[in-house]
Protein backbone atom coordinates (compact mmCIF):
# COMPACT_ATOMS: atom_id res chain seq x y z
CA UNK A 1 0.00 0.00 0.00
CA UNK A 2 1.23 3.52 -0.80
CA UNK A 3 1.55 5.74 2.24
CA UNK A 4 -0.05 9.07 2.38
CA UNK A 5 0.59 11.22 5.07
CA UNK A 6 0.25 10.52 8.84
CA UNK A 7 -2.51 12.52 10.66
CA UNK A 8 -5.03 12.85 13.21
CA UNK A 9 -7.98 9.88 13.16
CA UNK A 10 -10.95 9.45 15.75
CA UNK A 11 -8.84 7.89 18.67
CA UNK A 12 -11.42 4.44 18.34
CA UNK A 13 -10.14 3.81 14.83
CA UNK A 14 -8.49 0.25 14.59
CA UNK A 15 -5.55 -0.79 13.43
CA UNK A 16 -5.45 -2.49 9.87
CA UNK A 17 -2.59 -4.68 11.50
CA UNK A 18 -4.17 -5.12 14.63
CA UNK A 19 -7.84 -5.91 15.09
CA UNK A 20 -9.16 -5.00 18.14
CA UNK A 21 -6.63 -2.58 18.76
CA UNK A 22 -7.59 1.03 18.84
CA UNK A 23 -5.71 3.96 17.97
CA UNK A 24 -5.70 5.67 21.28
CA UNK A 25 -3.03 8.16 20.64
CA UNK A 26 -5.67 9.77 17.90
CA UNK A 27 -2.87 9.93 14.82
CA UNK A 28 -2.32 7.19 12.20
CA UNK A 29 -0.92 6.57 8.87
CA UNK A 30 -2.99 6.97 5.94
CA UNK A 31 -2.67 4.17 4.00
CA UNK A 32 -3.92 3.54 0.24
CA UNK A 33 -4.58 -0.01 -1.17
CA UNK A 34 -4.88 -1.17 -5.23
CA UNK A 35 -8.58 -0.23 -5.09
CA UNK A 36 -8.21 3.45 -3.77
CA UNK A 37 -9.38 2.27 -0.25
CA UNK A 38 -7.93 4.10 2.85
CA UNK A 39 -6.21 1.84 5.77
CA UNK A 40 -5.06 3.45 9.14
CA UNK A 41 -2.01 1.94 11.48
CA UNK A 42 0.79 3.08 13.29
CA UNK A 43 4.36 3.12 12.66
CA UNK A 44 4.88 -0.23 12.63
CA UNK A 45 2.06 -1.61 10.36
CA UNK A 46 3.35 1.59 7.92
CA UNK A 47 6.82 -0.04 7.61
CA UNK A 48 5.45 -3.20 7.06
CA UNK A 49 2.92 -3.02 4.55
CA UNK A 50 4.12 1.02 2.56
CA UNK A 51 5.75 0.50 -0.63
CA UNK A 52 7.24 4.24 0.42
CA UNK A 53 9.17 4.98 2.96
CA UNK A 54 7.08 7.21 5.90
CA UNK A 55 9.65 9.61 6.24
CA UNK A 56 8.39 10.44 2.32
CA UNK A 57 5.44 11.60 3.64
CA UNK A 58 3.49 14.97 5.64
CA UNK A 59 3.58 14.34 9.47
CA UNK A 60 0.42 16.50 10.05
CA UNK A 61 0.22 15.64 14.12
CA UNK A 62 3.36 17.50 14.64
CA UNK A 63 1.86 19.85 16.73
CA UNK A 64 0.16 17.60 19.38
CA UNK A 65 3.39 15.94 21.55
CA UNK A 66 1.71 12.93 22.68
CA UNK A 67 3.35 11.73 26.27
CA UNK A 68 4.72 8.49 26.96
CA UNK A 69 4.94 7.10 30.71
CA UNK A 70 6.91 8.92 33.34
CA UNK A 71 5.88 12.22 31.04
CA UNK A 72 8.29 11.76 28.26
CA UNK A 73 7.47 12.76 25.45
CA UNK A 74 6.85 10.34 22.47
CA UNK A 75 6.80 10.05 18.75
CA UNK A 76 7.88 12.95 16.43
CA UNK A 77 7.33 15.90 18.04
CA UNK A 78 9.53 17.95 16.45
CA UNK A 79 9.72 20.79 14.02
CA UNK A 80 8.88 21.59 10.65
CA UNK A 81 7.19 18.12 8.28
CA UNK A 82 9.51 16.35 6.85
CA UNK A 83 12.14 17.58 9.42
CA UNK A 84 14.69 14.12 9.40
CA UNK A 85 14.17 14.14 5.72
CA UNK A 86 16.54 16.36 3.57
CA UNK A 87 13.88 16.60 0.98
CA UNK A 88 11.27 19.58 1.17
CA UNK A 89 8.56 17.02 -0.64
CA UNK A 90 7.22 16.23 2.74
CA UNK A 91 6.82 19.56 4.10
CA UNK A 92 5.67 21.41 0.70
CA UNK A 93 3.00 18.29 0.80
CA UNK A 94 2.24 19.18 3.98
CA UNK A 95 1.70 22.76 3.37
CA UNK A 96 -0.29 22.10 0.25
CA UNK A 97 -2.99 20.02 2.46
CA UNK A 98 -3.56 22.33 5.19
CA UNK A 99 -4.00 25.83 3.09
CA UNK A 100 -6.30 23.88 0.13
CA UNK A 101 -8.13 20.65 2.13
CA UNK A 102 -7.84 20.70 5.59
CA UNK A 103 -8.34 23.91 6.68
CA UNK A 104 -10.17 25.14 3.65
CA UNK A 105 -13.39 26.47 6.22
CA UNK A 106 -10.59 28.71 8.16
CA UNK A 107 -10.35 32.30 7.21
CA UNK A 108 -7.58 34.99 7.98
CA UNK A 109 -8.22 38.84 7.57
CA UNK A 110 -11.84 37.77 6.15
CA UNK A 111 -10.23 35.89 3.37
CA UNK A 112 -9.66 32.13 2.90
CA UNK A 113 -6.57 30.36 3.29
CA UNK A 114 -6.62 29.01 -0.12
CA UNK A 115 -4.17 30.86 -2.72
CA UNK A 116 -4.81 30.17 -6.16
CA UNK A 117 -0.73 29.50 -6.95
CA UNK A 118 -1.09 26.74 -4.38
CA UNK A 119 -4.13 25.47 -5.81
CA UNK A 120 -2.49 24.49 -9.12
CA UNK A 121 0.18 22.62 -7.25
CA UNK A 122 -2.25 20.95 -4.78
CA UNK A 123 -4.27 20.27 -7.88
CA UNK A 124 -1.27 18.84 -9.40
CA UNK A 125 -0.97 16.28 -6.37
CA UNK A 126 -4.36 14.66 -6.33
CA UNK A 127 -4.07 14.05 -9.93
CA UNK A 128 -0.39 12.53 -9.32
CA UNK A 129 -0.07 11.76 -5.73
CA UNK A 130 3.31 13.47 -5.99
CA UNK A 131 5.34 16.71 -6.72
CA UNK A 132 8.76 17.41 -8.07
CA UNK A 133 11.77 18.44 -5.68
CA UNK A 134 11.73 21.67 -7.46
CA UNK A 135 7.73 21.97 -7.08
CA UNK A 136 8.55 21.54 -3.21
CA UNK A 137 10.88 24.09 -3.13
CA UNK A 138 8.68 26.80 -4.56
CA UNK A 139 5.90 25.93 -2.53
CA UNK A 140 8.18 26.33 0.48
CA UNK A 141 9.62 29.56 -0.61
CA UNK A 142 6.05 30.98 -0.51
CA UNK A 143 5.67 29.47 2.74
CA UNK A 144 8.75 31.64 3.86
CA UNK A 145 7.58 34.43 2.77
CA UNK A 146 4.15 34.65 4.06
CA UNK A 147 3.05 38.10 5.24
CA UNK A 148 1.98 36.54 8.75
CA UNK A 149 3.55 34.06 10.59
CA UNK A 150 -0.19 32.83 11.03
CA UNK A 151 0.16 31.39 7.72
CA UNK A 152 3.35 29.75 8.36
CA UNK A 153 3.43 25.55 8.01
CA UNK A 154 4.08 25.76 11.79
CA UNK A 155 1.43 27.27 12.93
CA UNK A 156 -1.45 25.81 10.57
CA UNK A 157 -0.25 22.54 11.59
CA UNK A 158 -0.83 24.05 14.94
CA UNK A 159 -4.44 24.79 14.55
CA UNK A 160 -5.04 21.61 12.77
CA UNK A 161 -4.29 19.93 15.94
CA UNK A 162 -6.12 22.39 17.90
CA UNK A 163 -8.99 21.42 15.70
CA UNK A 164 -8.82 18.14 16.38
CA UNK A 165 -8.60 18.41 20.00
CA UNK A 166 -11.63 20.71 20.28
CA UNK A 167 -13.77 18.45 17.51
CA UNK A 168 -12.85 15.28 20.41
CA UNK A 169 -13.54 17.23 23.18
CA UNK A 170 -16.93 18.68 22.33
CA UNK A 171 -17.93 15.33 21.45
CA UNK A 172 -17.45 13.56 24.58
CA UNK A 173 -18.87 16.90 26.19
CA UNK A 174 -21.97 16.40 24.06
CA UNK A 175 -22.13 12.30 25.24
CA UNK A 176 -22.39 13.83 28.60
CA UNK A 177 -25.22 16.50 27.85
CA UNK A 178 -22.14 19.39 28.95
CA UNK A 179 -24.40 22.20 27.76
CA UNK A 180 -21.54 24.91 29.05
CA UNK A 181 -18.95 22.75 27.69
CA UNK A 182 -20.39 22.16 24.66
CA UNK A 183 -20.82 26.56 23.92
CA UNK A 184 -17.32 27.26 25.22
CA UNK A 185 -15.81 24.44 22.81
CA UNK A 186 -17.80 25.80 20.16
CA UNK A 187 -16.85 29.63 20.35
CA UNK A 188 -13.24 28.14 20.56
CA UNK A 189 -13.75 26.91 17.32
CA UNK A 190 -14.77 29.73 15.68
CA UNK A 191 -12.79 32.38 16.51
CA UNK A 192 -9.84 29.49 15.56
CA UNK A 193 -11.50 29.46 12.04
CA UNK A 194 -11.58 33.23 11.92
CA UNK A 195 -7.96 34.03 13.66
CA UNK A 196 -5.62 30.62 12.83
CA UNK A 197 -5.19 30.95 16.60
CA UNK A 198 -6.36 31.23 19.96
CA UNK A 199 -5.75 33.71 22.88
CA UNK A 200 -3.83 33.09 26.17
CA UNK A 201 -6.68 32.75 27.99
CA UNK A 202 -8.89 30.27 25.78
CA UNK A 203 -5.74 28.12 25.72
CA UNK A 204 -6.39 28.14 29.32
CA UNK A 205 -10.09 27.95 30.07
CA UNK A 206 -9.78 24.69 26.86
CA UNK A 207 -8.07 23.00 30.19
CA UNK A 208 -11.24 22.77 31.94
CA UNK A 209 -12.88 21.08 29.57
CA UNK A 210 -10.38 18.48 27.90
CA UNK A 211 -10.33 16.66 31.20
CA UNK A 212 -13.49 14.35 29.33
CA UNK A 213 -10.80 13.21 26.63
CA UNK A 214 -9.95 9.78 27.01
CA UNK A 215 -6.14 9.63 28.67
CA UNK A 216 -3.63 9.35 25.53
CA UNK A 217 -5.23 12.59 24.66
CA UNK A 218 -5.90 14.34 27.46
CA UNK A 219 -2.39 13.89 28.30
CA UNK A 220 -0.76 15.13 24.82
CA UNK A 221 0.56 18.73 24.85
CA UNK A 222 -0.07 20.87 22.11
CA UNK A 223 2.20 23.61 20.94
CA UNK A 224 1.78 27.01 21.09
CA UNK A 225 0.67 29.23 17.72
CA UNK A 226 2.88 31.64 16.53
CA UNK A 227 2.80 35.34 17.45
């Protein structure tokens, strides 16, 4: 199976190596079979069964550190995608998702996050399921030179896991009839749509509420956005 990208699933997803075993840690592989079907595993089942290697491909959970025992973190919770690659692929990939698919209902200054350049490349990658080292590099050079660091890869891949996060909580809060919850969560995401980020404070009153995440999550630190 061809590897996609690794990102954030609903943290009961199985395994395709493992039945019965549930992604807890709410980030998988995306896997693609002969028939177009999409598969889900962790690192293991990636290596096993990708015909691509996984360090060829966006790491879109980047931004949510998930903790191992004793408080360590765990996984690759480092920088930029595609940071132990030398190849920009990865990253411009990653970039390419976030501003065109993934966060396509967000909005800066009133105005989408889509940008029509980008649009031909992403465009270019569904068709293909690939772009060229020198496509990557472009894609990346606009990504340096964004005119706020809201629209940087860092800190989109920062409010995708913020999204994510919020999208869990409120729906445990909603299992539980959390009426207060459930309108806090909410105006969260919003102004996250509206702003690609969230103030000091909301950061902080979001702690009252992700206590109702099951533990691998509520346990996972997520980064900070960028000023």
């Amino acid at each position: 199976m061809r590897i996609l990208k690794k990102d954030f699933v609903n943290e009961n997803t199985e395994s395709y190596c493992s039945k019965g075993h549930r992604l807890s840690s709410g980030t998988a592989y995306y896997m693609q079979d002969e028939n177009g079907d999409i598969h889900y595993g962790g690192t293991h089942c990636a290596k096993t069964l990708g015909v691509n290697d996984i360090k060829s491909v966006p790491d879109l959970t980047k931004s949510l550190v998930a903790l191992g025992k004793n408080g360590q973190s765990g996984g690759s919770g480092g920088g930029n995608t595609g940071e132990t690659n030398s190849s920009q692929i990865p990253a411009a990939i990653g970039y390419l998702l976030l501003r065109e698919e993934l966060l396509s209902d967000f909005r800066y200054n009133g105005r989408s996050l889509s940008y029509h350049v980008l649009n031909r490349f992403y465009q270019d990658y569904i068709r293909t399921g690939t772009i060229s080292e020198g496509d990557a590099g472009y894609i990346m050079n606009i990504e340096a030179k964004v005119f706020s660091p809201k629209l940087s890869l860092a800190n989109l891949a920062t409010c995708h896991a913020y999204a994510f996060i919020l999208d869990r909580t409120y729906a445990y809060l909603e299992e539980q009839d959390k009426q207060g919850g459930m309108e806090f969560i909410s105006s969260l995401k919003q102004y996250l749509s509206r702003h690609c980020t969230l103030q000091p404070a909301q950061v902080e009153g979001l702690k009252n509420w992700i206590q109702y995440l099951p533990e691998d999550l509520r346990k996972a630190k997520l980064k900070s956005f960028k000023a």
